[in-house]
Protein backbone atom coordinates (compact mmCIF):
# COMPACT_ATOMS: atom_id res chain seq x y z
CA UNK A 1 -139.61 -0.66 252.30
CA UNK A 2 -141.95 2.26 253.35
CA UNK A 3 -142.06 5.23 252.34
CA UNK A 4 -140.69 8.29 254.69
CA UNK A 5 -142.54 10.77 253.16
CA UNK A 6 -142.11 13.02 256.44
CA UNK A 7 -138.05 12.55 256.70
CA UNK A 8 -138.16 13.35 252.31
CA UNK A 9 -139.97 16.47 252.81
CA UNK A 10 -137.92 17.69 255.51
CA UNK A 11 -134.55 16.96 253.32
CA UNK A 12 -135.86 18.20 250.41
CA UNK A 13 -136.75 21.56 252.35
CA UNK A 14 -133.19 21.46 254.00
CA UNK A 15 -131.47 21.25 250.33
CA UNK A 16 -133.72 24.50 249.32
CA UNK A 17 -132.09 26.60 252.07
CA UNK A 18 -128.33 25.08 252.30
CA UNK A 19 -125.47 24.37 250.88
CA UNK A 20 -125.08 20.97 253.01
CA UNK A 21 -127.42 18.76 255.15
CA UNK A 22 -126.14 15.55 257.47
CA UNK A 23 -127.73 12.78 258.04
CA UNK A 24 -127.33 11.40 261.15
CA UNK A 25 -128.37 8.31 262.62
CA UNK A 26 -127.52 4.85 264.01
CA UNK A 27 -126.15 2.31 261.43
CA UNK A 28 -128.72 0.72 259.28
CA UNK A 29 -131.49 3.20 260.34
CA UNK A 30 -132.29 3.67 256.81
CA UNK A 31 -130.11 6.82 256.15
CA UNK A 32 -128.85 5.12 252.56
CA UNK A 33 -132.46 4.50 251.55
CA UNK A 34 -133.17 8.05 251.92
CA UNK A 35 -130.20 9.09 250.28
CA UNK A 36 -130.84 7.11 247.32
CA UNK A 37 -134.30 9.00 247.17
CA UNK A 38 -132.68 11.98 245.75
CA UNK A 39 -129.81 10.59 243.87
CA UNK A 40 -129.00 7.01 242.32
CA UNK A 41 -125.93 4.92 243.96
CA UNK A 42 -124.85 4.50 240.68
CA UNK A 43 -124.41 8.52 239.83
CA UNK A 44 -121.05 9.57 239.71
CA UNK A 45 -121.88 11.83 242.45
CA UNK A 46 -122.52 9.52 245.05
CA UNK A 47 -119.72 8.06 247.52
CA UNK A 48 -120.30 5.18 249.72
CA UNK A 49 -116.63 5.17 251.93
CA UNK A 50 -117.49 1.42 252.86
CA UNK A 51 -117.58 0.53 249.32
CA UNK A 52 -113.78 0.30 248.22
CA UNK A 53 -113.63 1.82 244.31
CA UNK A 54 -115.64 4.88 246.22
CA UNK A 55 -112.82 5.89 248.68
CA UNK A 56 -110.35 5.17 246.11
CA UNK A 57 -112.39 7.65 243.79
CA UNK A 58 -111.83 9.83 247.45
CA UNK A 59 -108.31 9.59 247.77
CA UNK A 60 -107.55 12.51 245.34
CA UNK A 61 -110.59 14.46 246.93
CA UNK A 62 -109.80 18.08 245.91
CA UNK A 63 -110.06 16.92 242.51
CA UNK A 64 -112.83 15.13 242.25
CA UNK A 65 -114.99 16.80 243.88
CA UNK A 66 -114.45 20.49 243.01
CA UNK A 67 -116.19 20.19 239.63
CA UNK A 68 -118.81 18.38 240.15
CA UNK A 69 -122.23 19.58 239.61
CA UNK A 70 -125.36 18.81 241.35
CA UNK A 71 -125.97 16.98 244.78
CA UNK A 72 -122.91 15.22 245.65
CA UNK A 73 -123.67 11.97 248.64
CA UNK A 74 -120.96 11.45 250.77
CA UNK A 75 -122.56 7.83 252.73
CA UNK A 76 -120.41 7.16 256.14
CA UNK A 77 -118.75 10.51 255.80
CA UNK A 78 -117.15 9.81 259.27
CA UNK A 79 -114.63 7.39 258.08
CA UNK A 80 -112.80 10.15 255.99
CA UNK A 81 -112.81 13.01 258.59
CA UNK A 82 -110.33 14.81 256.06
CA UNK A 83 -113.04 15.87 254.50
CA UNK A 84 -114.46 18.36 256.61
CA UNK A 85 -111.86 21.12 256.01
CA UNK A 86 -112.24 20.69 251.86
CA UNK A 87 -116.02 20.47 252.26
CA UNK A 88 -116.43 23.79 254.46
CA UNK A 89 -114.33 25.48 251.72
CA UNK A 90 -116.37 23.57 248.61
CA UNK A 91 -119.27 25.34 250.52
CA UNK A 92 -118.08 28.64 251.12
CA UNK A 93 -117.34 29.42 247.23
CA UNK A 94 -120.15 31.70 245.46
CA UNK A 95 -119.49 30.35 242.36
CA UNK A 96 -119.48 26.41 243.40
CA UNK A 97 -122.91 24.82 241.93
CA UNK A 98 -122.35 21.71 244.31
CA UNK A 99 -124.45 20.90 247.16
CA UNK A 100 -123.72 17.95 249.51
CA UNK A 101 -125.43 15.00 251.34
CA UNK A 102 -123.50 13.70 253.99
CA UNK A 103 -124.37 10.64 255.71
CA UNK A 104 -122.68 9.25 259.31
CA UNK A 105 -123.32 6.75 261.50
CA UNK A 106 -124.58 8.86 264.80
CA UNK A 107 -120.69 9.18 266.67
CA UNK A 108 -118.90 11.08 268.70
CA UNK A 109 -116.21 11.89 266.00
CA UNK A 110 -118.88 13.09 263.08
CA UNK A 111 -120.90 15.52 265.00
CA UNK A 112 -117.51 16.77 266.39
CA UNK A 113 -116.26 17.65 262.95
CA UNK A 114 -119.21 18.68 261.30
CA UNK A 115 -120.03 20.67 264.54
CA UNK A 116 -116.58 22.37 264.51
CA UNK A 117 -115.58 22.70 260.53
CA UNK A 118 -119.45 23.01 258.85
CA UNK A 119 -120.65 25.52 261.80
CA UNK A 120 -123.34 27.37 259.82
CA UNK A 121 -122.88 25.56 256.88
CA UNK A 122 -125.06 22.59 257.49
CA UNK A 123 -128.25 21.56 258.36
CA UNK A 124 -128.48 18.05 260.68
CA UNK A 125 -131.61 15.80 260.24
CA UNK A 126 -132.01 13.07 262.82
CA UNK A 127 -132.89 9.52 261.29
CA UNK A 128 -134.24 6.81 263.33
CA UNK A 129 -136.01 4.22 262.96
CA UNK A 130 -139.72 3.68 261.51
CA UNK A 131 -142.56 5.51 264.10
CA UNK A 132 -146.12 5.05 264.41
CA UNK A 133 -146.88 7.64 261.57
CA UNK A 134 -144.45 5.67 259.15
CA UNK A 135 -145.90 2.59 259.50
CA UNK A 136 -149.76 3.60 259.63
CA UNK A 137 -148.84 5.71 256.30
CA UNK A 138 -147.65 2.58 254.77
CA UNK A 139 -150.76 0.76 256.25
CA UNK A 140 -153.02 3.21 255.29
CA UNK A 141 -154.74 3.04 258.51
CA UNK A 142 -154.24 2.57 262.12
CA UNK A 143 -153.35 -0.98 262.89
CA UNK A 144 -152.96 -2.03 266.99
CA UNK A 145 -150.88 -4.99 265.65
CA UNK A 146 -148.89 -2.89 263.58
CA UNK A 147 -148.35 -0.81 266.67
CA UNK A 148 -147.18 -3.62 268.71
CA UNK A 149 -145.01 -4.77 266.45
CA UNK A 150 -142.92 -2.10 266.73
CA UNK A 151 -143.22 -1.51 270.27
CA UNK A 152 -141.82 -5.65 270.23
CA UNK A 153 -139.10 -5.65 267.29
CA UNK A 154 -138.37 -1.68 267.23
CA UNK A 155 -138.01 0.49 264.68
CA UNK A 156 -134.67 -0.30 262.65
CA UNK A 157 -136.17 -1.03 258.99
CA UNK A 158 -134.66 -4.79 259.28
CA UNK A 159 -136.14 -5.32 262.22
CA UNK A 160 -139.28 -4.63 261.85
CA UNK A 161 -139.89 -6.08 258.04
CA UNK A 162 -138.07 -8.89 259.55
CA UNK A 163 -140.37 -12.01 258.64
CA UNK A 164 -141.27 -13.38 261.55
CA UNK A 165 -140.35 -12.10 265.15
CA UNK A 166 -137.74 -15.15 265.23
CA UNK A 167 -135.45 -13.14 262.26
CA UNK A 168 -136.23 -9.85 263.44
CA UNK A 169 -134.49 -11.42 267.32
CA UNK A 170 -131.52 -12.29 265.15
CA UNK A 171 -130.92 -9.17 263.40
CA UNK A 172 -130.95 -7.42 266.53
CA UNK A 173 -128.60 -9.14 268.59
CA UNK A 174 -126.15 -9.04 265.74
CA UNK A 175 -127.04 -5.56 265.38
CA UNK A 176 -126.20 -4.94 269.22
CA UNK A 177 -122.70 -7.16 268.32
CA UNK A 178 -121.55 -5.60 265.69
CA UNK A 179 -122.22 -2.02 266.99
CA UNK A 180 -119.98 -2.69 270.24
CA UNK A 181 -117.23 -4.89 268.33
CA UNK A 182 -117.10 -2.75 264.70
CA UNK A 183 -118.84 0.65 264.97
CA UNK A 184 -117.37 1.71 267.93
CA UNK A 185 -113.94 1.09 267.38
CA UNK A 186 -114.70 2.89 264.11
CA UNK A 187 -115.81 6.08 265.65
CA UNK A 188 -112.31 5.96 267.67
CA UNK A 189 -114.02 4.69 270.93
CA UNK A 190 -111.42 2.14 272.95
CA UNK A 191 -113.76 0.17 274.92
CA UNK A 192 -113.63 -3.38 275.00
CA UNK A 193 -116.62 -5.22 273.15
CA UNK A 194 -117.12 -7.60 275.98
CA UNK A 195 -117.18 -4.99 278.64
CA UNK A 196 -119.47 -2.61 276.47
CA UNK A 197 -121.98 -5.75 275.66
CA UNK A 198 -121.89 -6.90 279.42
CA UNK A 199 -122.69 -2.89 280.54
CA UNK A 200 -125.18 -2.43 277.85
CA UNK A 201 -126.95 -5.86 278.70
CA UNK A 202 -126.99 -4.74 282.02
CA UNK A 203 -128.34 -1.25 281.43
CA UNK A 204 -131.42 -2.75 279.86
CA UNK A 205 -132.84 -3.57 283.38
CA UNK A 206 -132.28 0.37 284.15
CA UNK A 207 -134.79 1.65 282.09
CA UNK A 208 -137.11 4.17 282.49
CA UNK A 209 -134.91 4.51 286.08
CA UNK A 210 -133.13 7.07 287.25
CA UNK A 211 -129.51 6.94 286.54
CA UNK A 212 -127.55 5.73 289.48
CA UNK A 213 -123.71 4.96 288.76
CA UNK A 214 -122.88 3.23 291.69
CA UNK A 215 -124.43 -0.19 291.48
CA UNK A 216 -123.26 -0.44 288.06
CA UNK A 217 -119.83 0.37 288.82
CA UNK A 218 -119.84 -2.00 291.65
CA UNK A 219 -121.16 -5.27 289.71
CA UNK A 220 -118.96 -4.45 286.97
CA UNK A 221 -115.87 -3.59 289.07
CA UNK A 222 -114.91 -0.49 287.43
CA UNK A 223 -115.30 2.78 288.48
CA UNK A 224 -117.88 5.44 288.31
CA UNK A 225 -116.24 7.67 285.91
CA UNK A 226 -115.76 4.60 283.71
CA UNK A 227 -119.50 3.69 284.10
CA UNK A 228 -120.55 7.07 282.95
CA UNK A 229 -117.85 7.14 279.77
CA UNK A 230 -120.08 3.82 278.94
CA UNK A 231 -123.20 5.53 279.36
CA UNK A 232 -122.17 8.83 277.51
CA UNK A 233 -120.95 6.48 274.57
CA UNK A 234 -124.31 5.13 274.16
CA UNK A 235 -126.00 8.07 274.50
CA UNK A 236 -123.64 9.83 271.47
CA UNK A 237 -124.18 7.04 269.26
CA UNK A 238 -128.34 7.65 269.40
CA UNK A 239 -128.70 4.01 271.67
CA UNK A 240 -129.68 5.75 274.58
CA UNK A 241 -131.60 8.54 275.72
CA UNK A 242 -130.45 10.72 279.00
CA UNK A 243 -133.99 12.52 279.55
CA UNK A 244 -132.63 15.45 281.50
CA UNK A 245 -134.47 16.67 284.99
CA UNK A 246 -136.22 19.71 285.47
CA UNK A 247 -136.03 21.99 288.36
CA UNK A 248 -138.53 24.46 289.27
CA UNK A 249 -137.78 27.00 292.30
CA UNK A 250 -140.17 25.18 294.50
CA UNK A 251 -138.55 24.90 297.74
CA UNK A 252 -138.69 21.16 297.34
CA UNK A 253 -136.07 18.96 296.78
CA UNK A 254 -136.05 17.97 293.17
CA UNK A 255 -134.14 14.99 291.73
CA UNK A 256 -130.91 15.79 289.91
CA UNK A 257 -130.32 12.73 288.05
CA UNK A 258 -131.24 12.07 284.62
CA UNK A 259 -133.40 9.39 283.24
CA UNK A 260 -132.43 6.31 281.13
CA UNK A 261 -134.52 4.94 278.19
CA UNK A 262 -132.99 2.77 275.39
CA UNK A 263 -134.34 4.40 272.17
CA UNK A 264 -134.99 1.59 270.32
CA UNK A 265 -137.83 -1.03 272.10
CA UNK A 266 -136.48 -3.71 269.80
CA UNK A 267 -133.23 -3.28 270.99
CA UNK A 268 -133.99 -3.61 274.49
CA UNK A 269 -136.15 -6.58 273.85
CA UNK A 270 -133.30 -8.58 272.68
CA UNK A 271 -130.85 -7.42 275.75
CA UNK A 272 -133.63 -8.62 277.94
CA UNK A 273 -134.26 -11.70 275.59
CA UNK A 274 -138.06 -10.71 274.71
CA UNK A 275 -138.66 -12.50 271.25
CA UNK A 276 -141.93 -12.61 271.21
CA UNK A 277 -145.45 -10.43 272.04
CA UNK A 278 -146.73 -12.77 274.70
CA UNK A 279 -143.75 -12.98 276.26
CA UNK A 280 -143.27 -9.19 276.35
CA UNK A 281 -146.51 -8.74 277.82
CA UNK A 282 -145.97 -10.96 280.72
CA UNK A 283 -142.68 -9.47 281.80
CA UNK A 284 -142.63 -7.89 284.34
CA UNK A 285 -140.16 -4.68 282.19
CA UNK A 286 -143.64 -4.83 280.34
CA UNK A 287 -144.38 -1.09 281.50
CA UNK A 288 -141.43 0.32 281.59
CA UNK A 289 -140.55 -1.00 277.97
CA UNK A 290 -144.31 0.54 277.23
CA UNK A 291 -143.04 3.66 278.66
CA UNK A 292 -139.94 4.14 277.04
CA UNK A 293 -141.63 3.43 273.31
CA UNK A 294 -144.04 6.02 273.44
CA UNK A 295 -142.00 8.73 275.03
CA UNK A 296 -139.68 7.84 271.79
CA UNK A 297 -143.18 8.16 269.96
CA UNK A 298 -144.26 11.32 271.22
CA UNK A 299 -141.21 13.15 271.03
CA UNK A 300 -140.35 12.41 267.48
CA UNK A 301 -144.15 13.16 266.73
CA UNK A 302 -144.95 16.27 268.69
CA UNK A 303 -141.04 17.48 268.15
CA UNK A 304 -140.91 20.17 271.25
CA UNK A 305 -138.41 22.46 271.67
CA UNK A 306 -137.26 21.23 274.83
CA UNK A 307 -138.22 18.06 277.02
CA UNK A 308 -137.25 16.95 280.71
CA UNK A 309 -138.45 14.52 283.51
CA UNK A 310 -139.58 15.94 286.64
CA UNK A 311 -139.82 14.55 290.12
CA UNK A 312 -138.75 15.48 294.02
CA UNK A 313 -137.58 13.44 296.96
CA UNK A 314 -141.17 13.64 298.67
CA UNK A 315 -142.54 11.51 295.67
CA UNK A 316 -143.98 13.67 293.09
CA UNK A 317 -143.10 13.16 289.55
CA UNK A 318 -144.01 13.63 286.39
CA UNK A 319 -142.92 11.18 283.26
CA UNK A 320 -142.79 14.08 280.63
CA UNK A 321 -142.51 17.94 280.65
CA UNK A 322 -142.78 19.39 276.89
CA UNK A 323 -141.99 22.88 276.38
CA UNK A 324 -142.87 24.44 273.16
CA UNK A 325 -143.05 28.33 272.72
CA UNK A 326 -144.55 29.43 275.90
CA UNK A 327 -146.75 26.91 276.39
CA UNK A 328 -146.11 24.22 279.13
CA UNK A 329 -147.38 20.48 278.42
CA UNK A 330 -147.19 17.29 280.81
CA UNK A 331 -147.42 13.69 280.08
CA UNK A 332 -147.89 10.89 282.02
CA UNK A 333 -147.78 6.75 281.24
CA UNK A 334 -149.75 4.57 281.84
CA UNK A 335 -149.98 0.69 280.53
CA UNK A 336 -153.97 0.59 281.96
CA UNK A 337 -157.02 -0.06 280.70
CA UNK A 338 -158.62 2.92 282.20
CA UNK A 339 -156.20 5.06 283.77
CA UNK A 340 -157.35 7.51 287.15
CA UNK A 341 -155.97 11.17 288.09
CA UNK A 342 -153.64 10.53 291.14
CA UNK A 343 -152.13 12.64 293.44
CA UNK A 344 -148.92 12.89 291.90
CA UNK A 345 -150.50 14.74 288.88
CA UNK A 346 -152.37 17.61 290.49
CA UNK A 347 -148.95 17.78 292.43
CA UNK A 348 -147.59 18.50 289.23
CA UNK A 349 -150.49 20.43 287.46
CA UNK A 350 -149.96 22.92 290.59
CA UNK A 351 -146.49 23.23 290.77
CA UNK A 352 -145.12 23.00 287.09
CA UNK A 353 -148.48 25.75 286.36
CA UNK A 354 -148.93 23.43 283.31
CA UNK A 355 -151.27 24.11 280.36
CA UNK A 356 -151.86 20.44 280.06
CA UNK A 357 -151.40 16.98 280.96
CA UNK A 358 -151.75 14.04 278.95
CA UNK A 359 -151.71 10.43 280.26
CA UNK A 360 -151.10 8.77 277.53
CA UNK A 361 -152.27 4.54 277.81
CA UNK A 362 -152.99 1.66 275.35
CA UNK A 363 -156.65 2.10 274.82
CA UNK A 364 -159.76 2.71 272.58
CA UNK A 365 -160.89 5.83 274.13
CA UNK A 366 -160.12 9.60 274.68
CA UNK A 367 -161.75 11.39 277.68
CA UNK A 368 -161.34 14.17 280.39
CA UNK A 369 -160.32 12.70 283.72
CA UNK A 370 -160.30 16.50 285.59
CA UNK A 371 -159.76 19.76 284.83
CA UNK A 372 -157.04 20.42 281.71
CA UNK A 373 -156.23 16.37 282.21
CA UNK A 374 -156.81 13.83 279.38
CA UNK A 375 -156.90 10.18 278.85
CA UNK A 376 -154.98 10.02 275.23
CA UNK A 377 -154.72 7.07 273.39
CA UNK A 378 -151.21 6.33 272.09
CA UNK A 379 -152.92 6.05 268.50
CA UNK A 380 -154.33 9.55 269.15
CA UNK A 381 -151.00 11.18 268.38
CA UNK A 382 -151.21 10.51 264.70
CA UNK A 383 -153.61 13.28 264.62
């Protein structure tokens, strides 16, 4: 397993400052690994809700956990939403020593009741998959195959320690099964399985598009508002990424719609039935997929305060606008060997008054292609 030294530092600095910190991420995204970082499964402090003599121990929760001392885990916190209420009060006592892990499958329901009863109590870290400064830690260097094997089997651990890309397939599409026939239903979501895995299978040839309910709706033969429940589902439980649009007072028409990337590569692999590199590279989702897996890359690298799409009805667009304090970055993608400024991106330089752009492609090399434009290697970003 490697080692998330990043994600252990930033928990660790959490715990210094708060009484609580979630963890929250899509099942089997390594949350319990982490967990188990900072206290042993077999403590007497630490609660997995999946594992039956646990919840039992949970039943009579006032009780047990009121005296305990130390850092109390609470794994899959969701399925006992009870225990907000006691928690917020367990937190709110001066003289309580206790401080509290909580770990939830990314749903609808747990950042609902953590939102609403730990308001100000807790701290929420994100956990995803591995990235590409994860597994070139491990390495010890930067690999290109390492690289593409995550771009191929994404980054759930599973997947990509898988031993062979054959296993690491198999593991995802049950992975993709059992999210839409026992998470879901779990985090109190009443969609069928069959109509979820037929949308979601479907939604896989969408990305890196601009979301358009209609031609969903209408090969599914539901309606729109239905279409967009689906869509919003996926997007709560951390599957899918709505990259938002940004409008500029430009007198143009901008585009309104948001963006749809899956955030896992592996997982849209195996809804596209991509099992191996060389047939990944001869799709013809090839760039998109690209796309979508370092956006994912970059924004869980260079963690910006705020990120959007941009693009207008007369053609101009830009992939990536990253705002961070008052500075204004852009980034473009491109799967080429040796990328070239178009029009689009002085469009963009102009109008957006950006500090920066980026294009970010597969190669060797970093060099200036114009004035405050770059050619930046995807393995660049680990600087």
């Amino acid at each position: 397993m490697l080692q998330r030294i990043r994600l252990e530092e930033s928990i660790r600095t959490a715990l210094k400052r708060s009484r609580g910190v979630v963890l929250s991420g899509p099942r089997q995204s390594g949350k319990s690994t982490l967990a188990q970082q900072f206290l042993s499964r077999d403590s007497p402090n630490y609660f997995d809700l999946e594992y039956p003599p646990h919840a039992q121990r949970l039943e009579h929760a006032t009780q047990t956990l009121e005296h305990l001392q130390g850092l109390v885990v609470i794994d899959e916190v969701q399925l006992k939403p009870g225990l907000f209420p006691l928690l917020r009060v367990l937190m709110d006592r001066t003289n309580s020593v206790g401080q509290y892990l909580l770990l939830g499958s990314a749903s609808p329901s747990l950042l609902r009741q953590s939102g609403e009863s730990l308001l100000g109590r807790v701290e929420t870290i994100e956990v995803d998959g591995f990235d590409l400064t994860e597994i070139a830690a491990d390495a010890g260097q930067w690999s290109a195959a390492d690289a593409n094997r995550l771009w191929l089997r994404g980054g759930f651990p599973r997947a990509y320690l898988a031993a062979t890309d054959a296993d690491s397939f198999v593991w995802r599409m049950q992975a993709i099964a059992d999210h839409v026939r026992v998470d879901m239903p779990q985090f109190g979501i009443n969609i069928a399985a069959p109509a979820m895995l037929r949308f979601w299978t479907m939604l896989a040839h969408y990305h890196g598009q601009i979301w358009s309910a209609a031609p969903l709706a209408q090969s599914m033969g539901v309606s729109e508002p239905t279409i967009r429940r689906y869509l919003d589902t996926l997007t709560q439980s951390l599957m899918i990424r709505q990259l938002q649009p940004w409008h500029e007072n430009l007198g143009k028409r901008q585009v309104k719609a948001p963006k749809i990337y899956f955030r896992d590569s592996g997982l849209l692999h195996a809804l596209l039935g991509i099992q191996g590199s060389t047939d990944l590279l001869t799709r013809p989702q090839s760039g998109a997929s690209w796309e979508g897996f370092a956006l994912e890359q970059i924004l869980r690298i260079a963690r910006p305060d705020q990120a959007y799409f941009w693009a207008t009805h007369q053609g101009a667009e830009l992939d990536l606008l990253l705002l961070k304090g008052s500075q204004r970055v852009g980034v473009e993608f491109k799967r080429a060997d040796a990328p070239h400024v178009t029009p689009s991106m002085r469009i963009a330089m102009q109008d957006l008054k950006l500090d920066a752009l980026y294009v970010v492609y597969p190669g060797a090399h970093r060099y200036p292609m114009a004035d405050k434009i770059e050619a930046v290697p995807l393995w660049a970003l680990l600087g």
